[in-house]
N, C-alpha and C. Protein backbone atom coordinates (compact mmCIF):
# COMPACT_ATOMS: atom_id res chain seq x y z
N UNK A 1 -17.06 17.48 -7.93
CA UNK A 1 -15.81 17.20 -8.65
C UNK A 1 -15.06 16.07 -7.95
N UNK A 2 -14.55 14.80 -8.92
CA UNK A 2 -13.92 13.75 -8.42
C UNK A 2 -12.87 14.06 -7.71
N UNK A 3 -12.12 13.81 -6.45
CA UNK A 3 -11.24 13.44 -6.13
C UNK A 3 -10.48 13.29 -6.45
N UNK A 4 -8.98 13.72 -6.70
CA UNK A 4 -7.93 12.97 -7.49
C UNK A 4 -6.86 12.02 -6.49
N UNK A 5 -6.60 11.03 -6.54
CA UNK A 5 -6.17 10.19 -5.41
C UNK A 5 -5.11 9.55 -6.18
N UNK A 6 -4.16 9.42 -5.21
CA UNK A 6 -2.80 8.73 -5.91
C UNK A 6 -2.27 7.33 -4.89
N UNK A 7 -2.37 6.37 -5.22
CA UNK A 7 -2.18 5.37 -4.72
C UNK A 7 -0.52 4.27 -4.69
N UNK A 8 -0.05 4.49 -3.60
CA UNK A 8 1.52 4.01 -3.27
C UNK A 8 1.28 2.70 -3.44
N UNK A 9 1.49 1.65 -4.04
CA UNK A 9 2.05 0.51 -2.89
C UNK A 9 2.97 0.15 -2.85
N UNK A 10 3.22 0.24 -1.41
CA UNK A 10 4.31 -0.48 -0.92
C UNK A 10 5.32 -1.81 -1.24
N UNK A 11 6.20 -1.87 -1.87
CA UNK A 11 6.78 -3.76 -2.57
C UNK A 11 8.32 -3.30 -2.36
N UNK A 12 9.00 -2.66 -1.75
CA UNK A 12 10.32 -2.20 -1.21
C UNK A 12 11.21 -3.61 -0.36
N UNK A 13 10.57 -4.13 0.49
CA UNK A 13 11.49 -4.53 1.33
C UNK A 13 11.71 -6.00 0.64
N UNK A 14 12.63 -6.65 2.11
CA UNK A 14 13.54 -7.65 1.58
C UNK A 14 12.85 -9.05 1.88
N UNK A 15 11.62 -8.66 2.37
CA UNK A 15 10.87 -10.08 3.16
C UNK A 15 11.72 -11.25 3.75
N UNK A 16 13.15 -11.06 4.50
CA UNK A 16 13.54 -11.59 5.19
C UNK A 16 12.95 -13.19 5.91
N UNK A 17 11.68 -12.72 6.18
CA UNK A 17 11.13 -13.87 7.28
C UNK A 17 10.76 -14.75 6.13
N UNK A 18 10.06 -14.43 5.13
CA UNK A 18 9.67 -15.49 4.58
C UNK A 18 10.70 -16.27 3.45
N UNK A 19 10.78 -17.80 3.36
CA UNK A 19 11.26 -18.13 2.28
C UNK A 19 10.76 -17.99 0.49
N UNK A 20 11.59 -17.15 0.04
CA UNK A 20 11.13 -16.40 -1.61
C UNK A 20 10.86 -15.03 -1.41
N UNK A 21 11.04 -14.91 -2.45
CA UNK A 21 10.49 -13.21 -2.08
C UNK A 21 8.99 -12.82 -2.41
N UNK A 22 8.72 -12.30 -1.47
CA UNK A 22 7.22 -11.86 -0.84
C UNK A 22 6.39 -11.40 -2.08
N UNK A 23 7.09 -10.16 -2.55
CA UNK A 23 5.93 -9.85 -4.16
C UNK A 23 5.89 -11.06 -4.99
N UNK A 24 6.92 -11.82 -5.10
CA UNK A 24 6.25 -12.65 -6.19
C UNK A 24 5.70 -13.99 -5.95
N UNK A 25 5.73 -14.64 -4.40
CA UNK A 25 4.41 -15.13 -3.83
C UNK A 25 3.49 -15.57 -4.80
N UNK A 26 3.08 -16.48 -5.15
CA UNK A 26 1.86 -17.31 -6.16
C UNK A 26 0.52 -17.20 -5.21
N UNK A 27 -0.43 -16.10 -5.52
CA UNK A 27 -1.87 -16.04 -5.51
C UNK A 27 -2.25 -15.81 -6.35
N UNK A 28 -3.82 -15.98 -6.38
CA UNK A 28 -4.66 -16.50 -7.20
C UNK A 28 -4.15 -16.45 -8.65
N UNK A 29 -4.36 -15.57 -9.42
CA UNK A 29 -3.89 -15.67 -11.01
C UNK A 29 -2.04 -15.56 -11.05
N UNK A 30 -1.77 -15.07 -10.02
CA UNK A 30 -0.48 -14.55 -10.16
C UNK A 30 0.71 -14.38 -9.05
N UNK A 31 0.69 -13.42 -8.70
CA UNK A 31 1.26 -13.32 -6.93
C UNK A 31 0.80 -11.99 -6.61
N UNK A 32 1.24 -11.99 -5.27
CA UNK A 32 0.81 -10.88 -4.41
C UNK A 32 0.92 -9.21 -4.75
N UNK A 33 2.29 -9.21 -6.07
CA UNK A 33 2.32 -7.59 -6.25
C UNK A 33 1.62 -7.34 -7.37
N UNK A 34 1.01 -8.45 -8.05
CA UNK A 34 0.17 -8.30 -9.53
C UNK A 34 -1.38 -8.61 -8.83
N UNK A 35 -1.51 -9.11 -8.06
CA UNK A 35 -2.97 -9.35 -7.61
C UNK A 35 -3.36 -7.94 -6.79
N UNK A 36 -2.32 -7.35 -6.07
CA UNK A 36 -2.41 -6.04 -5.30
C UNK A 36 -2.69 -5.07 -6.57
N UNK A 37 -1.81 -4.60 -7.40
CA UNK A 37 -2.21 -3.63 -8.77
C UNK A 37 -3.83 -4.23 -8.82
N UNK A 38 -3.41 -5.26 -9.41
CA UNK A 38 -5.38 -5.53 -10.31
C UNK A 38 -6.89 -5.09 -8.89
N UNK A 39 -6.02 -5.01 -7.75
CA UNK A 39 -7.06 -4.45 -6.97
C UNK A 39 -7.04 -3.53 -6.79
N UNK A 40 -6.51 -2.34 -6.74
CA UNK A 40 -6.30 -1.10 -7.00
C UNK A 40 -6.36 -0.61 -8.05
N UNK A 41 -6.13 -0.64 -9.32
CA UNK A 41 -6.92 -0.41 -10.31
C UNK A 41 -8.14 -0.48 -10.48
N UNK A 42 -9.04 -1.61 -9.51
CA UNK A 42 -10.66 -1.49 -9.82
C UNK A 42 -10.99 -0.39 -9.11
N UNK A 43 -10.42 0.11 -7.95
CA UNK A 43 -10.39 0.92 -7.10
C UNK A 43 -11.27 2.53 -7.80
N UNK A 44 -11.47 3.18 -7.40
CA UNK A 44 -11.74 4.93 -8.16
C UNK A 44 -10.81 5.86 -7.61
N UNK A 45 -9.32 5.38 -7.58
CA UNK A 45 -8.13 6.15 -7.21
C UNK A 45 -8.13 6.59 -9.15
N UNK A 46 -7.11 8.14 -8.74
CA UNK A 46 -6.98 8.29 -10.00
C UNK A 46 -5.03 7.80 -10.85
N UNK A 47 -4.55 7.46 -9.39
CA UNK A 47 -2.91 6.78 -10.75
C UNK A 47 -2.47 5.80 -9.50
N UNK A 48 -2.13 4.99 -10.17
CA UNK A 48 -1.41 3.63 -9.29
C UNK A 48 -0.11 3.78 -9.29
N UNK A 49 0.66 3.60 -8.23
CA UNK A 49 1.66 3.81 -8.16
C UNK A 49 2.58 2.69 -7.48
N UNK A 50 3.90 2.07 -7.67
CA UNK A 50 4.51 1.05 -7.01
C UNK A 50 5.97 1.38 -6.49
N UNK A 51 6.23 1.28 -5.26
CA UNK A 51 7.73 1.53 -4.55
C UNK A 51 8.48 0.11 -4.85
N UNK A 52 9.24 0.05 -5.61
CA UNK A 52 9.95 -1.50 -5.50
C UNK A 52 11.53 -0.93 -4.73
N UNK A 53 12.50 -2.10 -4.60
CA UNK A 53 13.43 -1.22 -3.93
C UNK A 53 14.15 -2.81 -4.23
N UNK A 54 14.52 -4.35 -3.30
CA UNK A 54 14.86 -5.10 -3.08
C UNK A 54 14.71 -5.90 -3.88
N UNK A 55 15.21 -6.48 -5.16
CA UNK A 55 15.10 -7.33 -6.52
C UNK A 55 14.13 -6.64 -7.11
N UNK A 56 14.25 -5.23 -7.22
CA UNK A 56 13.74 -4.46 -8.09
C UNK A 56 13.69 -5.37 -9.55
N UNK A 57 14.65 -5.21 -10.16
CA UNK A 57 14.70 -5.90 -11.57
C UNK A 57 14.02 -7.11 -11.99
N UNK A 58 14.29 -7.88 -10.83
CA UNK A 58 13.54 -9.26 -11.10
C UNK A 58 12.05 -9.09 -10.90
N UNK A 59 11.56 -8.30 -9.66
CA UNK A 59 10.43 -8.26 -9.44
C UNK A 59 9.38 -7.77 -10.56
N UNK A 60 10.43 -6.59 -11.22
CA UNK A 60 9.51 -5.46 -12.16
C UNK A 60 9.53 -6.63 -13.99
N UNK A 61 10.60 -7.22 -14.10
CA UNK A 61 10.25 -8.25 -14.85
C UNK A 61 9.13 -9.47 -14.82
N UNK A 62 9.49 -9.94 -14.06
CA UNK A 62 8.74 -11.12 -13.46
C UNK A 62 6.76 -10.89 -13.51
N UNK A 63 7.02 -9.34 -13.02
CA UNK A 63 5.37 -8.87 -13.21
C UNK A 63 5.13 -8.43 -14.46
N UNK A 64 5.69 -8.16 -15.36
CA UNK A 64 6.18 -7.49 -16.19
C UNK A 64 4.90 -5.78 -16.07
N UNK A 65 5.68 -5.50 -15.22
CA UNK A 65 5.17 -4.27 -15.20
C UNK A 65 5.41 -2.73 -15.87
N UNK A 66 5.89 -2.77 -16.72
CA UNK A 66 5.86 -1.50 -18.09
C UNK A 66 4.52 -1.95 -18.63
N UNK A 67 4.02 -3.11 -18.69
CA UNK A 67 2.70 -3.28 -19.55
C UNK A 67 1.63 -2.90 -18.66
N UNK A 68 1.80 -2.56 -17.29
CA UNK A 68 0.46 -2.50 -16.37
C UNK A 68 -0.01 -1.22 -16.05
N UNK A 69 0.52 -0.07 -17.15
CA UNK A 69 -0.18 1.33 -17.43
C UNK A 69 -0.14 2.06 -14.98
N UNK A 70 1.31 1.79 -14.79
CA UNK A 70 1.51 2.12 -13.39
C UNK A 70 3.07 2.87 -13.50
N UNK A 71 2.87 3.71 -12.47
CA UNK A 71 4.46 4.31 -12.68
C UNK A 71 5.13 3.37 -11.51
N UNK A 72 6.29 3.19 -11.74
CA UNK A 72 7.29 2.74 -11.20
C UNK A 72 8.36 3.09 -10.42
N UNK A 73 8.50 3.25 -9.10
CA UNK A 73 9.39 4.10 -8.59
C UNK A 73 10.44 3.36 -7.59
N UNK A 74 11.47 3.35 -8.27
CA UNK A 74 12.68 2.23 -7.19
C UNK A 74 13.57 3.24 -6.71
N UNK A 75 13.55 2.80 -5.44
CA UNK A 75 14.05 3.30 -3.79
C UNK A 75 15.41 2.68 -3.89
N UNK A 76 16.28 2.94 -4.19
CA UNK A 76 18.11 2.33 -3.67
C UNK A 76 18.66 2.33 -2.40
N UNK A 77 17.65 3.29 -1.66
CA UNK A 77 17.67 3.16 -0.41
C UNK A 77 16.55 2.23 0.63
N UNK A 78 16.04 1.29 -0.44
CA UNK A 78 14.75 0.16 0.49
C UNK A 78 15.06 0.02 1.45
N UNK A 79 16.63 -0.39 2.20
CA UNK A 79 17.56 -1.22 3.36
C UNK A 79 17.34 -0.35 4.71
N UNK A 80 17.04 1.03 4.28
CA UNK A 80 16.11 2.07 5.55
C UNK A 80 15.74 1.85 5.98
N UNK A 81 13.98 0.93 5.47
CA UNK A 81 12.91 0.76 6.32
C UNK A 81 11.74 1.19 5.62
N UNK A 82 10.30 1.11 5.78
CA UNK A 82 9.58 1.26 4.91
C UNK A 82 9.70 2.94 5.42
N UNK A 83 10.09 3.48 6.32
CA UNK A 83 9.13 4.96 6.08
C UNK A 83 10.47 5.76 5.08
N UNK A 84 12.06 5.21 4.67
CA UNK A 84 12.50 5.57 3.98
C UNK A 84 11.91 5.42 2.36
N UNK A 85 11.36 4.27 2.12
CA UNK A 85 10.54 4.03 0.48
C UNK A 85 9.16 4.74 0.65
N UNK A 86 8.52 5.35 1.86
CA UNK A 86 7.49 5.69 1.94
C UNK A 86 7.35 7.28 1.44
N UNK A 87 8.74 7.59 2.31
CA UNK A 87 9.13 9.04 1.87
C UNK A 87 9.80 9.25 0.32
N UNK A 88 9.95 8.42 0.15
CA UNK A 88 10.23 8.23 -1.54
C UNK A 88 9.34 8.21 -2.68
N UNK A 89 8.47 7.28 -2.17
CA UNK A 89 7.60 7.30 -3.05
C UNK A 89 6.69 8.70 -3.08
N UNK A 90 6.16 9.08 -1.41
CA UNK A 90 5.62 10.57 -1.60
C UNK A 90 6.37 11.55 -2.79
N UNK A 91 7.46 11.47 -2.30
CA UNK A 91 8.55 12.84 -3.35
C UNK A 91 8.29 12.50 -4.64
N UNK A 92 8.36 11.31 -5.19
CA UNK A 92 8.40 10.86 -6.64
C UNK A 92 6.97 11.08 -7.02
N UNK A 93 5.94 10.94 -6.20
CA UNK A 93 4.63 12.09 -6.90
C UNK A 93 4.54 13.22 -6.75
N UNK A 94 5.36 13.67 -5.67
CA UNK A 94 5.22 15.08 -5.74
C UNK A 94 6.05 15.80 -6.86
N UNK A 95 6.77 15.14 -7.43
CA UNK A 95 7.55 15.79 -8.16
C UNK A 95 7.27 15.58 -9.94
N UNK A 96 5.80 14.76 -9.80
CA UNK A 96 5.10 14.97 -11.28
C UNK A 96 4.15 15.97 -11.13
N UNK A 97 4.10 17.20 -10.38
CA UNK A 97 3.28 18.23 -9.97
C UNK A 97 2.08 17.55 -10.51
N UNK A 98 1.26 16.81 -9.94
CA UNK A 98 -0.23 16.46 -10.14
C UNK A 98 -1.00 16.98 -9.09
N UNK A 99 -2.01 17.61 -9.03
CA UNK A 99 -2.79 18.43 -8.29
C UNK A 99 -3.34 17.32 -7.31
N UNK A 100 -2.63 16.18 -6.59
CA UNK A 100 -3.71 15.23 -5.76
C UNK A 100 -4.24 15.76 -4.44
N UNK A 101 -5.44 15.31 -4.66
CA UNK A 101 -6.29 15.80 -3.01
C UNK A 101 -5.79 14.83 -2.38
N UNK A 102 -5.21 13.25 -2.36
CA UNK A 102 -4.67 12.37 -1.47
C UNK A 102 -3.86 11.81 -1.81
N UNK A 103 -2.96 11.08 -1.40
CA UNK A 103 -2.14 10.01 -1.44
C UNK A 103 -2.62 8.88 -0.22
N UNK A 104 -2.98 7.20 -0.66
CA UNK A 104 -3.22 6.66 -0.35
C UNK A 104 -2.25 5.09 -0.43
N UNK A 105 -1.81 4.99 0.76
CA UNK A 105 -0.74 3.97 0.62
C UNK A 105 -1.81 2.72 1.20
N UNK A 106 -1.54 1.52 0.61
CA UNK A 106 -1.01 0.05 0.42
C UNK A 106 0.03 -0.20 0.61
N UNK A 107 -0.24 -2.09 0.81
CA UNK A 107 0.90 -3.00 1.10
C UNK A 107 0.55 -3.97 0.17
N UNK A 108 1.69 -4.79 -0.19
CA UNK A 108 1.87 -5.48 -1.31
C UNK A 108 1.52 -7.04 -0.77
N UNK A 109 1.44 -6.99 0.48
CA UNK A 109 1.10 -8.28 1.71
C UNK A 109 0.18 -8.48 2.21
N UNK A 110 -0.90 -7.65 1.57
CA UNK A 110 -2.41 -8.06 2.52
C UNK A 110 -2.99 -8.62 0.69
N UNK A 111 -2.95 -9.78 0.92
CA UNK A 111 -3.85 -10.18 -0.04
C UNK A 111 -5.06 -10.51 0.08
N UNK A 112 -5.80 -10.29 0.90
CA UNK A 112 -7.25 -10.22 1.20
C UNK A 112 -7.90 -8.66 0.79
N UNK A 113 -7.12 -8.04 0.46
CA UNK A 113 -7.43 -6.55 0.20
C UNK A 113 -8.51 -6.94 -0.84
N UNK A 114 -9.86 -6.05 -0.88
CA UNK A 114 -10.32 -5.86 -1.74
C UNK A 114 -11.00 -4.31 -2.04
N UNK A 115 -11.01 -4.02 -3.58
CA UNK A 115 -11.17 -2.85 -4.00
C UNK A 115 -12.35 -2.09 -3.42
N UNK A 116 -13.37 -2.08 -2.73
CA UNK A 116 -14.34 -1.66 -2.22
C UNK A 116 -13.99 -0.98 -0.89
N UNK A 117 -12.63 -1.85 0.12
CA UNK A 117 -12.68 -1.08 1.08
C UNK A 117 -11.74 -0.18 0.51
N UNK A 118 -11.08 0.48 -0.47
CA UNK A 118 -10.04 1.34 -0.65
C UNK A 118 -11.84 2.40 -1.31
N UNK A 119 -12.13 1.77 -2.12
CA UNK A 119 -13.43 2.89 -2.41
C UNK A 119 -14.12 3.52 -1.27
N UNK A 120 -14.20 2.41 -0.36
CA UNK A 120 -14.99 3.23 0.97
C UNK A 120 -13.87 4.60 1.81
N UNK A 121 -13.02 4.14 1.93
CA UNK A 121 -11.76 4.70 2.06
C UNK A 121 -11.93 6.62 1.12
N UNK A 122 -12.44 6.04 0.68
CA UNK A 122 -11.61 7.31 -0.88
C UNK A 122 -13.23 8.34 -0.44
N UNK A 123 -14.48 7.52 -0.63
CA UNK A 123 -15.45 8.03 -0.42
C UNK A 123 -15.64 8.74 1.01
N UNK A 124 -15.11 8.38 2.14
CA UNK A 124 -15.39 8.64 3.45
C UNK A 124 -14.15 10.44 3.04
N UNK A 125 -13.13 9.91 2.61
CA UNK A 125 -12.33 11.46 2.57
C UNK A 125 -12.89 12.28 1.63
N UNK A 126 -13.59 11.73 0.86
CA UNK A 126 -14.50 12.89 -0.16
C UNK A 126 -15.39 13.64 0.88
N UNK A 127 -16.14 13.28 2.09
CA UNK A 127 -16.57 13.92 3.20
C UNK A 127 -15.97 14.18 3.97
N UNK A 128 -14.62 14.33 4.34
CA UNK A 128 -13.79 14.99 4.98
C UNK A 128 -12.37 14.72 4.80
N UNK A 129 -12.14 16.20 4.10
CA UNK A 129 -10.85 16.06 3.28
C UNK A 129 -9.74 16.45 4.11
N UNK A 130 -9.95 16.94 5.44
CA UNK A 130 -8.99 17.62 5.78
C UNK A 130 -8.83 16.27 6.99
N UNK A 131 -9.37 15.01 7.36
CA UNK A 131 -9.11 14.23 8.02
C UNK A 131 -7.91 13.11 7.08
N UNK A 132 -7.13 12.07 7.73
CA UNK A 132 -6.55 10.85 7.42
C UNK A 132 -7.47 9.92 7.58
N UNK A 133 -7.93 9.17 6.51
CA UNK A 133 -9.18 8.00 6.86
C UNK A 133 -8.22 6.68 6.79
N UNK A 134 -8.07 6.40 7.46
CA UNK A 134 -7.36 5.03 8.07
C UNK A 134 -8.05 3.91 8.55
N UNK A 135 -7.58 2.39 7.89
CA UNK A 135 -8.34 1.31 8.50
C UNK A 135 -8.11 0.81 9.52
N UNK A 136 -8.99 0.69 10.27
CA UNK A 136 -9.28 -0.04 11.82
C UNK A 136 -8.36 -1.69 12.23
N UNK A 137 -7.50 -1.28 13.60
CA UNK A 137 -6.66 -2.49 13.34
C UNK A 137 -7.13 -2.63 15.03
N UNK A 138 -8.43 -3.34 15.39
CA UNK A 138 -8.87 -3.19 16.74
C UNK A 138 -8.13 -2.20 17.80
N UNK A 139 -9.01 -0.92 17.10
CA UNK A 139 -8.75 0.23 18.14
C UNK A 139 -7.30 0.97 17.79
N UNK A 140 -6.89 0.64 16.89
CA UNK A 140 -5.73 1.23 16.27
C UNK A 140 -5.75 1.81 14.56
N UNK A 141 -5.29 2.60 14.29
CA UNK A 141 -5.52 2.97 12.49
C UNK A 141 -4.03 2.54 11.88
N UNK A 142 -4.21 1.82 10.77
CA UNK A 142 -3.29 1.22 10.01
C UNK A 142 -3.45 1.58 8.89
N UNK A 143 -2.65 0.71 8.11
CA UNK A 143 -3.10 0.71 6.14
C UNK A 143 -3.73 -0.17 5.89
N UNK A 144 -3.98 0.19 4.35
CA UNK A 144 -4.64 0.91 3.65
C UNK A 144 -4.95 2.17 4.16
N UNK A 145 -3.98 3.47 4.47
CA UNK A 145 -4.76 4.90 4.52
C UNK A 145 -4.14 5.59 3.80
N UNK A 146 -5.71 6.87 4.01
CA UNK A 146 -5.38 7.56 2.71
C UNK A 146 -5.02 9.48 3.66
N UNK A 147 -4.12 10.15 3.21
CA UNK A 147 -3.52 11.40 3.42
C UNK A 147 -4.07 12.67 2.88
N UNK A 148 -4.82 13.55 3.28
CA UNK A 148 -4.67 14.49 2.37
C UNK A 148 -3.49 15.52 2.31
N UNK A 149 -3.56 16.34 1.50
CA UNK A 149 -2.64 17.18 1.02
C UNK A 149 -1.51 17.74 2.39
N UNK A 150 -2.29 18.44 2.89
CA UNK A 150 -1.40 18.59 4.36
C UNK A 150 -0.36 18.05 4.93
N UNK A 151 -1.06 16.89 4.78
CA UNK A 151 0.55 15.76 5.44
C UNK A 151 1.64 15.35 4.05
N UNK A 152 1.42 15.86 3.09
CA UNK A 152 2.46 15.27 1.71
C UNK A 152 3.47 14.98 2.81
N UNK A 153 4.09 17.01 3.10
CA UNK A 153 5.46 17.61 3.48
C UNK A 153 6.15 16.08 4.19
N UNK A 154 5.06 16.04 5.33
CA UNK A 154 6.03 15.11 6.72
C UNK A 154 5.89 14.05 6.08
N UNK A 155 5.29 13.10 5.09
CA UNK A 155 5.17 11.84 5.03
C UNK A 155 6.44 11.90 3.81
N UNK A 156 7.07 12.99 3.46
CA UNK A 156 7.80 12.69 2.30
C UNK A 156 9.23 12.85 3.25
N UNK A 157 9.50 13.53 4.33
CA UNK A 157 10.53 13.62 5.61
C UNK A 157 10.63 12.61 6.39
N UNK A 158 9.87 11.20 6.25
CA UNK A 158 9.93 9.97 7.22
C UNK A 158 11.22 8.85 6.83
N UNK A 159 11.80 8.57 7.74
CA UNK A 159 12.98 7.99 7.56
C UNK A 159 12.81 6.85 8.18
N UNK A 160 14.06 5.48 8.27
CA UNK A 160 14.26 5.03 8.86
C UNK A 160 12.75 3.53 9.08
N UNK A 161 12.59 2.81 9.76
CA UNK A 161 11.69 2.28 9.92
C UNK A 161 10.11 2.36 10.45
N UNK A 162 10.51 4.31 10.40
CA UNK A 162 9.44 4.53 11.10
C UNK A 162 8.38 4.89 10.06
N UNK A 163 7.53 3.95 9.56
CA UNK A 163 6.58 4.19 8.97
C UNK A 163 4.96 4.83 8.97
N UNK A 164 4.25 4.83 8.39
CA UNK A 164 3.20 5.18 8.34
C UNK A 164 2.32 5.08 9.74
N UNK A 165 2.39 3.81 10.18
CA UNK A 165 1.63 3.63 11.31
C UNK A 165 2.15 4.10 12.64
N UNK A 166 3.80 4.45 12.67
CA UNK A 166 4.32 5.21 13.64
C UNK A 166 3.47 6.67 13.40
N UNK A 167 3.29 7.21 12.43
CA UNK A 167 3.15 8.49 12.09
C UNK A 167 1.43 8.67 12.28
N UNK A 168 1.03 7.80 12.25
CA UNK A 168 -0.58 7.88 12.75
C UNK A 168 -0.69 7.91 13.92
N UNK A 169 0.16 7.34 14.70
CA UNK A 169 0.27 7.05 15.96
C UNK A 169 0.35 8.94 16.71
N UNK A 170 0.73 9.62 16.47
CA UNK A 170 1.24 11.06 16.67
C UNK A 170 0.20 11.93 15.92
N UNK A 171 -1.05 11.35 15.49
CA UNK A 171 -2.42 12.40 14.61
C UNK A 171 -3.16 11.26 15.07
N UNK A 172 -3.37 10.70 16.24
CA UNK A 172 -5.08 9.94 16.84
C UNK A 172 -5.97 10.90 16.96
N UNK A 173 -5.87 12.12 16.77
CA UNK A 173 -7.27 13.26 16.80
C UNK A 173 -7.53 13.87 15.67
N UNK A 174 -6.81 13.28 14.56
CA UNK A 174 -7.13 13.61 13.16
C UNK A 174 -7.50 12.13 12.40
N UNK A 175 -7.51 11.23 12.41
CA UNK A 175 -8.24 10.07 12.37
C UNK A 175 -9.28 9.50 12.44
N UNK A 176 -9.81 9.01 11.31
CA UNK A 176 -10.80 8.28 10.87
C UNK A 176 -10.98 6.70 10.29
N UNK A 177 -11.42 6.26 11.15
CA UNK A 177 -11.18 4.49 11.00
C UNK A 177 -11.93 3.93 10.56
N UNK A 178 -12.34 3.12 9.36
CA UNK A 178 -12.64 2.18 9.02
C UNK A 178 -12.64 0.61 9.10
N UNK A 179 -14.03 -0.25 9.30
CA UNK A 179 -13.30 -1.12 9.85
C UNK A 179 -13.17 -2.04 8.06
N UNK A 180 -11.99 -3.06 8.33
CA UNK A 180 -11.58 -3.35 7.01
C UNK A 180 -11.84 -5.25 7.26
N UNK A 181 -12.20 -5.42 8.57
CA UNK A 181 -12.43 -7.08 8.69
C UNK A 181 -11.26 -7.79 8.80
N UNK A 182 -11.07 -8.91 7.60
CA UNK A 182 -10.13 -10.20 7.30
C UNK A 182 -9.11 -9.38 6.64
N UNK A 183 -9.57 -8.17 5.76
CA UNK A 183 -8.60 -7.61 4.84
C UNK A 183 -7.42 -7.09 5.56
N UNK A 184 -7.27 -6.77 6.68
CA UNK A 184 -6.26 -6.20 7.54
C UNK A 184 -5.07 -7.21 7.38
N UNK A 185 -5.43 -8.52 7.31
CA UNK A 185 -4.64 -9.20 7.44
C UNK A 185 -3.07 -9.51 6.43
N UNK A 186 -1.79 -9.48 7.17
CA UNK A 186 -0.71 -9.43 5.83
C UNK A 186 0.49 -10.73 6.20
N UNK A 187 0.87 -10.48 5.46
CA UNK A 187 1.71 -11.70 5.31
C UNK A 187 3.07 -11.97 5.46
N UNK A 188 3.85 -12.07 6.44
CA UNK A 188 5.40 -11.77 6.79
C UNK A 188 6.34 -13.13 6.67
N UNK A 189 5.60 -14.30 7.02
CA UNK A 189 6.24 -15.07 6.81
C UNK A 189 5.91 -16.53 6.39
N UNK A 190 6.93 -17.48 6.21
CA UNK A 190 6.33 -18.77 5.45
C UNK A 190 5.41 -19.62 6.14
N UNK A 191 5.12 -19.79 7.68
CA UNK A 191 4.21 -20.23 8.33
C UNK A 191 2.56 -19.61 7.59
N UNK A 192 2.86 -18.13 7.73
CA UNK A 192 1.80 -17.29 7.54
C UNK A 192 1.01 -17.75 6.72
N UNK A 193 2.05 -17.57 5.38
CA UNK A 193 2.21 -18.12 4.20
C UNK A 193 0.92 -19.24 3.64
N UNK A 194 2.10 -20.78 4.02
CA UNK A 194 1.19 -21.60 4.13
C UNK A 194 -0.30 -21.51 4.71
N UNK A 195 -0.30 -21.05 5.46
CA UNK A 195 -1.87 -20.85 6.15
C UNK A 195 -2.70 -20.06 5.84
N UNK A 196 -2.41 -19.00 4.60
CA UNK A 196 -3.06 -18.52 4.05
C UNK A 196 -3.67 -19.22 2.16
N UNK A 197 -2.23 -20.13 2.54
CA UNK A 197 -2.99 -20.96 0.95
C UNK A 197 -4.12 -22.08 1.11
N UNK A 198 -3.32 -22.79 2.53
CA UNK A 198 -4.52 -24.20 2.62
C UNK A 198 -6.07 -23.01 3.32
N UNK A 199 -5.68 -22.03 3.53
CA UNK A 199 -7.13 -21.71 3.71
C UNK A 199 -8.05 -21.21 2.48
N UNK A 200 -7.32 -20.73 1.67
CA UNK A 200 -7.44 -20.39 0.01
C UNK A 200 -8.52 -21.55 -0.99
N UNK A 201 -7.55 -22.76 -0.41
CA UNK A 201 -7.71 -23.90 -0.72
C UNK A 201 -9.39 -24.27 -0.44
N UNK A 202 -9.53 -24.30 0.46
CA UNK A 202 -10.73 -24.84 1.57
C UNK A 202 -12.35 -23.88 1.33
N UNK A 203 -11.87 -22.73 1.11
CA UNK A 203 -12.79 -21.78 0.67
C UNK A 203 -12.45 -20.79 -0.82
N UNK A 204 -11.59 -21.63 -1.45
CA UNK A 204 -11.49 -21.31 -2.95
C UNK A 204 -11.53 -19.77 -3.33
N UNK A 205 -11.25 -19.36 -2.81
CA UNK A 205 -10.87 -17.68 -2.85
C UNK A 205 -10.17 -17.64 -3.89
């Protein structure tokens, strides 16, 4: 029996460092929070899910996301920190009582993500459900990870800036790492930025 997997991503904050705002970023067909959906949807998660919080309105226009068959969940409290939209977004699935064996959070900033390592991801917790399968950040577990049921409670109680990877940090003996390569990589600011397009450029990604 499939898995039922519910997939966060993350698009809450204010991207400060960079000049423009971060989700709507121009990659490949589109920008970074419409290229993130279309990769998670190829994914074999079973509902996509998006935290917006910081130009909510513009952002959710701009993607025009009512047409992208995803629920939508805006945080008024984004200005927290991600583990405040993190704990938000948990509650706002928990509270469509859907029977999920996981919740699996994303970031709206790794645009190298591709749908295979979230499948490997999904497949590795289909063999052990009672572990966190988390991707490999040299010798450290980051996101892309996926939760099972157990942890909903505390990941929906996280406040403040202390996010996901604080909270892995405190379960290193319940952890399972994957390594995820180039895809690890995310995007904070306009240096970054640039250097992720002229490399785009060069190898036509």
């Amino acid at each position: 029996m499939a898995m039922k997997i519910a997939v966060l991503i993350m698009a809450a904050g204010a991207s400060r460092r960079m000049e423009g705002i971060k989700q709507l970023m121009p990659w490949k067909d589109s920008n970074f929070l419409v290229e993130t959906i279309k990769t998670v949807q190829k994914s074999d998660s079973t509902s996509v899910n998006v935290v917006l919080g910081s130009n909510a309105d513009l952002i959710a226009s701009t993607c025009q996301l009512t047409e992208m068959n995803i629920n939508v969940f805006t945080n008024t409290h984004w200005d927290k920190g991600l583990g405040n939209s993190i704990a938000y977004g948990v509650q706002s699935l928990l509270k469509q009582h859907e029977p999920y064996n996981g919740i699996l959070i994303c970031l709206a900033d790794q645009p190298l993500l591709e749908h295979q390592h979230l499948n490997n991801l999904i497949d590795q917790f289909e063999k052990n459900t009672s572990k966190i399968i988390a991707t490999d950040y040299n010798a450290k577990a980051g996101v892309p990870v996926l939760f099972p049921t157990l942890h909903f409670k505390a990941l929906s109680q996280l406040d403040g800036d202390y996010g996901a990877k604080d909270y892995l940090n405190k379960h290193t003996n319940n952890i399972i790492s994957l390594n995820a390569a180039r895809q690890i990589i995310d995007i904070d600011t306009t240096r970054e930025y640039e250097q992720l397009m002229a490399e785009a450029k060069k190898t036509h990604i």
